[in-house]
Protein backbone atom coordinates (compact mmCIF):
# COMPACT_ATOMS: atom_id res chain seq x y z
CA UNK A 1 110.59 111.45 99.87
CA UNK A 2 109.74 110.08 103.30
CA UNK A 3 111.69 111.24 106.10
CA UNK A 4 113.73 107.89 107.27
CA UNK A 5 112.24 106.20 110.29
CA UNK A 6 114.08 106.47 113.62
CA UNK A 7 113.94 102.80 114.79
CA UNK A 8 115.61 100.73 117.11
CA UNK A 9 115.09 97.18 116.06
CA UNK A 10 114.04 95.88 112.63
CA UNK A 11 112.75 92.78 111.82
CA UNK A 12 112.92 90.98 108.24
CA UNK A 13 111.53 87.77 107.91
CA UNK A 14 111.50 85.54 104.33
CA UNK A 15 115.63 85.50 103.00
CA UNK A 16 114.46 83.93 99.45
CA UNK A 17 115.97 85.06 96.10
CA UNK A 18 114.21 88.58 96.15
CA UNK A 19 114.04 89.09 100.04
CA UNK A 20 118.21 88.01 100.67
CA UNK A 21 118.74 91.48 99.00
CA UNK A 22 116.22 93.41 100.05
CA UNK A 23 116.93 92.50 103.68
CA UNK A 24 120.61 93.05 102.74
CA UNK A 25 119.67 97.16 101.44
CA UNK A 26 117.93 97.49 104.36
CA UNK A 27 120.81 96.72 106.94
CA UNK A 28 123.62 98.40 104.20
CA UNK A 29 120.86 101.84 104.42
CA UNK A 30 121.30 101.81 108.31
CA UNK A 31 117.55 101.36 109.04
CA UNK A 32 118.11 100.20 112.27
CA UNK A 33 120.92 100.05 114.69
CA UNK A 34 119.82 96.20 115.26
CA UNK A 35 118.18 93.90 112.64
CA UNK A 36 117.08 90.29 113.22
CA UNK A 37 116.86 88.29 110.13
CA UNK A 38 114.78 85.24 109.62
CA UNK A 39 114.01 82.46 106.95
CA UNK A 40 113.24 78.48 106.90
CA UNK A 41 116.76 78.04 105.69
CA UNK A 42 118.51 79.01 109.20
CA UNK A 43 121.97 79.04 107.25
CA UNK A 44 120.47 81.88 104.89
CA UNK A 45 119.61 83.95 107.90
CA UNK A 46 122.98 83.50 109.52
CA UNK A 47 124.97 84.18 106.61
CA UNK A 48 123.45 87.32 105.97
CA UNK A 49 123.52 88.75 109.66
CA UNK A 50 127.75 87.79 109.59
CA UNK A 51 127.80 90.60 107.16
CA UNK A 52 126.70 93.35 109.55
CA UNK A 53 128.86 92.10 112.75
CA UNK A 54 127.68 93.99 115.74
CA UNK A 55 124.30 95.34 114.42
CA UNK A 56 122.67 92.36 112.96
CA UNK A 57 121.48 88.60 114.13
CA UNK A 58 120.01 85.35 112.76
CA UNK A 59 116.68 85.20 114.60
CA UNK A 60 115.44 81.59 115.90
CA UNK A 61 111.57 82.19 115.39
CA UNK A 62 109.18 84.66 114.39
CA UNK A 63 108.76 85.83 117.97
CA UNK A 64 111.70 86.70 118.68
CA UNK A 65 111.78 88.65 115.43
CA UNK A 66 108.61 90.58 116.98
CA UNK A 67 109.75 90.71 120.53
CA UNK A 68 110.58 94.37 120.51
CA UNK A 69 110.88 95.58 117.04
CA UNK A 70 109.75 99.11 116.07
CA UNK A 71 109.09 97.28 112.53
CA UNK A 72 108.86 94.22 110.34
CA UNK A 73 109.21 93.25 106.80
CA UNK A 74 108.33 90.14 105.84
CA UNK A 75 108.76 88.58 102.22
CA UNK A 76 107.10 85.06 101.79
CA UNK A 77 106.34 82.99 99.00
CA UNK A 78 102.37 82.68 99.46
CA UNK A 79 99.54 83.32 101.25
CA UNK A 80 99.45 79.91 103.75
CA UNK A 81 102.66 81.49 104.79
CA UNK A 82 101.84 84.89 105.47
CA UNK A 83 98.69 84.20 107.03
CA UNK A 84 100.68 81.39 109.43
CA UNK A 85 103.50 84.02 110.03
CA UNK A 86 101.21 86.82 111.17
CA UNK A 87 98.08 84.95 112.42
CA UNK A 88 99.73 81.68 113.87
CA UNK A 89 99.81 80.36 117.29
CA UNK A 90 103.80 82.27 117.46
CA UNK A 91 102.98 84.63 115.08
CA UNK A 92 104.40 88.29 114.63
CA UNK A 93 100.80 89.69 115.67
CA UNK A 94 101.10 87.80 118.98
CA UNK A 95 104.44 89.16 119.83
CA UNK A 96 104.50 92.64 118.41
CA UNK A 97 103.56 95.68 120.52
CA UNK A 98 100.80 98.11 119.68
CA UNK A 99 102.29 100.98 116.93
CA UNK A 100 104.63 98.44 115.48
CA UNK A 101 105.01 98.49 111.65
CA UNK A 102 104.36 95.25 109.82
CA UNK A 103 104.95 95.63 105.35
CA UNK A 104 104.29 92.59 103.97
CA UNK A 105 106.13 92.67 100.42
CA UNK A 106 104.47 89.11 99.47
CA UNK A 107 102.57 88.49 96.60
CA UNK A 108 99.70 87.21 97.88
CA UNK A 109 95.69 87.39 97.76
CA UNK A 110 93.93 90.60 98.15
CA UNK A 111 91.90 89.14 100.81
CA UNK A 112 94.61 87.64 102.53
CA UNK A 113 95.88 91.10 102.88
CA UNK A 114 92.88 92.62 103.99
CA UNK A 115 92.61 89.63 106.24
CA UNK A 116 95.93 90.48 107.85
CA UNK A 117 95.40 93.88 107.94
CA UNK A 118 91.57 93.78 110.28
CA UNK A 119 93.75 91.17 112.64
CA UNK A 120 96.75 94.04 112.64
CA UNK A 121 94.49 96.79 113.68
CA UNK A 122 92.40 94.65 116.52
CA UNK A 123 96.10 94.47 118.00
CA UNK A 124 96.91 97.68 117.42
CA UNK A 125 99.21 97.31 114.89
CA UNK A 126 100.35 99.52 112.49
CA UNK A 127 100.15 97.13 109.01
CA UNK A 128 100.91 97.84 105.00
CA UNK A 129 101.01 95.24 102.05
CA UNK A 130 103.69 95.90 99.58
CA UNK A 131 104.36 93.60 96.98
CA UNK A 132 107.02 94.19 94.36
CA UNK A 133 108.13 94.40 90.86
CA UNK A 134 111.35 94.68 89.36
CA UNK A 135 112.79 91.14 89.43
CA UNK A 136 115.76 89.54 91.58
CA UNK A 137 118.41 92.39 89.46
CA UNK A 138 115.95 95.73 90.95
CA UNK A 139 116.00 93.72 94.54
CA UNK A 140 119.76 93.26 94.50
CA UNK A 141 120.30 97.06 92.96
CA UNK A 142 117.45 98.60 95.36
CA UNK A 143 115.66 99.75 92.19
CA UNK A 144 112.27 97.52 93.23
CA UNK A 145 108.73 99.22 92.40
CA UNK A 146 106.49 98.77 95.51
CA UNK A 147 102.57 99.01 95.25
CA UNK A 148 101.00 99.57 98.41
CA UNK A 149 97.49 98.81 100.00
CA UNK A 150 96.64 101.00 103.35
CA UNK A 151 93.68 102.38 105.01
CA UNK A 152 96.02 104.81 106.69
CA UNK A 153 97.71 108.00 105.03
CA UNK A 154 100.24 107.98 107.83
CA UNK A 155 101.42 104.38 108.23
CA UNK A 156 101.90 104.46 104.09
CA UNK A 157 104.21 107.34 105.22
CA UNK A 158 105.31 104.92 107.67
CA UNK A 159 105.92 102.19 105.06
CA UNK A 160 107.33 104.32 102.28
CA UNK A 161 110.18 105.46 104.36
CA UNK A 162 111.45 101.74 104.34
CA UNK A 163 110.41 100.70 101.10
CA UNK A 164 112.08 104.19 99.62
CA UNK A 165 115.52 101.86 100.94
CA UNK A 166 114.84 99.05 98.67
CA UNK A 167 113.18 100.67 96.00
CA UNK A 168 112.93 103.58 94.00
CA UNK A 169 109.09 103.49 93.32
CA UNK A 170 106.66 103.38 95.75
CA UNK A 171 102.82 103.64 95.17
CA UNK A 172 100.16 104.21 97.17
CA UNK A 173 96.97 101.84 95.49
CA UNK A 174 94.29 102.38 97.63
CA UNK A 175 93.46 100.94 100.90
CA UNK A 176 94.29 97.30 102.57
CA UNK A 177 94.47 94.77 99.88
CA UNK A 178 94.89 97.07 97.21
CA UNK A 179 98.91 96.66 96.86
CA UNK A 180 98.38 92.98 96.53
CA UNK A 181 95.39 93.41 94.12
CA UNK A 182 97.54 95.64 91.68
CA UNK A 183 100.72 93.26 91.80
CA UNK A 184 98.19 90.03 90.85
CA UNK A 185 97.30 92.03 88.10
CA UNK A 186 101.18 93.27 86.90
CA UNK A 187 101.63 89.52 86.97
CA UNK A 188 98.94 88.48 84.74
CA UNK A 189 100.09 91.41 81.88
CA UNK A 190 103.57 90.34 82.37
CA UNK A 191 103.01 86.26 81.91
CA UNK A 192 101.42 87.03 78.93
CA UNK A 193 103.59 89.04 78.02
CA UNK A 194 106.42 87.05 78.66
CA UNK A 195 104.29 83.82 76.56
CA UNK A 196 103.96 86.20 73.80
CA UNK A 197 107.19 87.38 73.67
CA UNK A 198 108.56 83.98 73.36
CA UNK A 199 106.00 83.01 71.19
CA UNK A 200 107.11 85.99 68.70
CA UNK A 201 111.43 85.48 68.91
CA UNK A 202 110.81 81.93 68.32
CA UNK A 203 108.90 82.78 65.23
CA UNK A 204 110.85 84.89 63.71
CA UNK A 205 113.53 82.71 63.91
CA UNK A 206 111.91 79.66 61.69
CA UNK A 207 111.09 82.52 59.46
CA UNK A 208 114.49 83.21 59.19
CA UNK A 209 115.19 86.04 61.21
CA UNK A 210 117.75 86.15 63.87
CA UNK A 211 116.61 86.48 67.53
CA UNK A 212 119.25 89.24 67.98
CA UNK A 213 117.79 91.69 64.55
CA UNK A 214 114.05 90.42 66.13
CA UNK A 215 115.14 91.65 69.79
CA UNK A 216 116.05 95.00 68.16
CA UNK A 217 113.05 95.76 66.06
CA UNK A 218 110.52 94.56 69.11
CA UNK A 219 112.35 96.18 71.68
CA UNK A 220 112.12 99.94 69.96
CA UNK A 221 108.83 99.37 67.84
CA UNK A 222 105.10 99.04 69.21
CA UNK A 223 105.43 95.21 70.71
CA UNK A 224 108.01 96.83 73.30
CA UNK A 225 107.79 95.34 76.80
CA UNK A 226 109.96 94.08 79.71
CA UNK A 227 109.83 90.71 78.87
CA UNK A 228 111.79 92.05 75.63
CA UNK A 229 114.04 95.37 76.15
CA UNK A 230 115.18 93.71 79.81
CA UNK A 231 114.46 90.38 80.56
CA UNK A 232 114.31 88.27 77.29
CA UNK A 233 113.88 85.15 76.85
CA UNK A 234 115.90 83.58 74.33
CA UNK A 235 119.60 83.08 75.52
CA UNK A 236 122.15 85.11 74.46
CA UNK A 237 120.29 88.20 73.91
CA UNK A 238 121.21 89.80 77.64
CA UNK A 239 124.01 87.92 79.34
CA UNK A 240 122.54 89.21 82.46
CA UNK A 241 119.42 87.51 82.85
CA UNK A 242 118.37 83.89 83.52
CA UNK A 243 118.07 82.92 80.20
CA UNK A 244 121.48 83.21 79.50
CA UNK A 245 121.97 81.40 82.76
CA UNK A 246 120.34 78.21 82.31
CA UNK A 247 117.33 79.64 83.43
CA UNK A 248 118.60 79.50 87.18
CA UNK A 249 117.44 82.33 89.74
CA UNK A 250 114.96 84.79 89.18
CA UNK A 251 111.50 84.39 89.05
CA UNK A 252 110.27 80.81 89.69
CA UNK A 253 107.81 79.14 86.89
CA UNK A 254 105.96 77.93 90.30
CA UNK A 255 105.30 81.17 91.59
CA UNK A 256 104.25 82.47 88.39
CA UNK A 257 101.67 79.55 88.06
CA UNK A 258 100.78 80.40 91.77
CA UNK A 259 100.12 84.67 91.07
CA UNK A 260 98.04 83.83 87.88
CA UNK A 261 95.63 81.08 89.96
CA UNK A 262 95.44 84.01 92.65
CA UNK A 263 94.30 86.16 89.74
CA UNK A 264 92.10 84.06 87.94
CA UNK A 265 90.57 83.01 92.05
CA UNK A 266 90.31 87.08 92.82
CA UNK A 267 88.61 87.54 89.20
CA UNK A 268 85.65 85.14 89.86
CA UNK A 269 85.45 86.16 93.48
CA UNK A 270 84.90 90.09 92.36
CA UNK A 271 82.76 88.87 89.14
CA UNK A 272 84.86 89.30 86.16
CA UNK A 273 84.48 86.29 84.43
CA UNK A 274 85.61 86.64 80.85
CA UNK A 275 90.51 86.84 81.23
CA UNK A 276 90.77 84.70 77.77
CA UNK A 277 94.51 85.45 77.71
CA UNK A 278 95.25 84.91 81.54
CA UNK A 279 93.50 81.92 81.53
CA UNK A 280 95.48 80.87 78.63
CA UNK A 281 98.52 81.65 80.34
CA UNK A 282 97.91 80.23 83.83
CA UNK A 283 97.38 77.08 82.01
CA UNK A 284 100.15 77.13 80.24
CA UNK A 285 102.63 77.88 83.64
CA UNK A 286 100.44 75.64 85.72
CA UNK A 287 101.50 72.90 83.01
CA UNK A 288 104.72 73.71 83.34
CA UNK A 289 105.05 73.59 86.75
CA UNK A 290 104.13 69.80 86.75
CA UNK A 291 107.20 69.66 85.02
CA UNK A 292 111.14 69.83 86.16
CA UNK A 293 110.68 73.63 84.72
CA UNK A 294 108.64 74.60 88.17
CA UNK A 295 111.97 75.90 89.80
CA UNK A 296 113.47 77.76 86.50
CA UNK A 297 112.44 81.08 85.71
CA UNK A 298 109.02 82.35 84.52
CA UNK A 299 110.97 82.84 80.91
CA UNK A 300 111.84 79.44 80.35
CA UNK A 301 108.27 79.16 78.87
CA UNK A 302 110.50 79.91 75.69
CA UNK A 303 112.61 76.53 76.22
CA UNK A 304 109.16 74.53 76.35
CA UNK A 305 107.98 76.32 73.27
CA UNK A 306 111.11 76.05 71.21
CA UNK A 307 113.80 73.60 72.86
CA UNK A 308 115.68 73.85 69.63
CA UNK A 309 116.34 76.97 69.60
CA UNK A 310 118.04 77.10 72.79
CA UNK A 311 119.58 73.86 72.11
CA UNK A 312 121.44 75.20 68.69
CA UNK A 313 122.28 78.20 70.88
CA UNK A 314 123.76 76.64 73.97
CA UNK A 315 124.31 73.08 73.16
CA UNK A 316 127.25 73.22 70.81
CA UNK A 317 124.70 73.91 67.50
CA UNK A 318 125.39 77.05 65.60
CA UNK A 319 125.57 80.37 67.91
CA UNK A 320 122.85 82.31 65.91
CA UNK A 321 119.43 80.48 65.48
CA UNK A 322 118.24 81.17 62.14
């Protein structure tokens, strides 16, 4: 493990349903004696700071969040933000003083990475991406895995000693870009996954087995995945996650659709040509994102396939679908 970093000031810009906790481990981990927190929704950022009286604040801008930090994390929900956070007319890269650490945990394009990363170094700035997996549960219980692009062996060292706060997996991928390259790919096994896994419970059940027995069997024979042994689909089967919830929180249908057009973009851009199941699957999210699914979670691809199953099991019908 990475020796912790001896900071000053830490920046952490981008509060959303992942980044509100990761910020949160960061401050609770003492990485910094001061942290300024930032996101769109001011309220967010000032709620958050009033739980670390005396060492944190609500930033009002991206400069400021700059202006004299030792480091920056920034968590944003695509790649016109990152590149207008970092590369705008007020952006971090105009503020931020040569040797300062920027990790950008976004989910974004490769090349918007690598993008960042040539402006970062003409600056003299010390920059990592670091986009993660894990879900909103791993951000809130500092369990996240973090894949990480850098040209530098040191400022991954750099990074790692951060991310080791909010995380308990951190991987080095290769250089700038690379991080964001093997998270667009995660993303693209796990939608199908996910479509798959629906696909299969809902199945089963017209056939007359019960989504609980089906759970079971999947989740300890060779179709075990995620999307079934933690994060499943069909209400009822984990009280913890968003299907038991109404689909509410986690992992937004719209940034799923988003990841797999990045993939599908970053697959014709490099040549590959032939992704007969991603492209299968970004249509499928990118339909229901046109829909008033695009804020639920990623797993509510189950509701669209099979609305009566979830209505018999939340709507009053019988508790087991059959």
């Amino acid at each position: 493990m990475s020796a912790a970093p001896q900071l000053g000031r830490l920046g952490f810009v981008g509060l959303g349903n992942m980044g509100v906790h990761m910020g949160r481990n960061l401050a609770k981990a003492g990485a910094a004696p001061a942290v300024a927190f930032l996101d769109i929704r001011q309220e967010v950022a000032t709620s958050l700071a009033g739980e670390f009286p005396g060492s944190a604040v609500a930033a009002g801008s991206v400069a400021e969040v700059a202006e004299g930090a030792d480091a920056v994390v920034t968590m944003l929900p695509a790649c016109a933000q990152v590149k207008e956070t970092y590369l705008g007319p007020g952006g971090l890269l105009k503020t931020a003083a040569p040797g300062t650490l920027m990790v950008d945990c976004s989910t974004v394009a490769p090349s918007t990475s690598q993008e960042v990363a040539e402006a970062a170094a003409s600056r003299g700035v010390v920059f990592a991406d670091a986009p993660v997996s894990g879900g909103v549960g791993a951000a809130e219980a500092a369990t996240l895995t973090f894949m990480v692009g850098s040209d530098d062996a040191a400022a991954f060292d750099r990074a790692s000693a951060l991310l080791q706060m909010m995380g308990k997996n951190v991987v080095r991928c290769g250089g700038a870009g690379s991080g964001s390259a093997a998270k667009l790919c995660n993303n693209l096994a796990l939608a199908i996954q996910m479509i798959g896994t629906s696909e299969a419970l809902g199945l089963a059940a017209r056939l007359g087995v019960k989504p609980e027995v089906m759970a079971g069997i999947m989740s300890t024979a060779t179709a075990r995945c995620w999307s079934i042994d933690t994060y499943p689909p069909c209400p009822g089967l984990n009280e913890a996650v968003p299907s038991s919830k109404g689909y509410a929180g986690g992992f937004g249908v719209n940034l799923m659709s988003k990841d797999l057009q990045l993939a599908l973009s970053e697959s014709q851009r490099v040549g590959v040509n032939s992704l007969p199941l991603g492209e299968g699957a970004a249509a499928l999210y990118r339909a229901l994102s046109a829909t008033d699914m695009g804020t639920d979670d990623f797993s509510v691809v189950f509701k669209h396939l099979y609305p009566e199953i979830v209505e018999e099991r939340t709507g009053g019908g019988e508790a087991d679908a059959a």
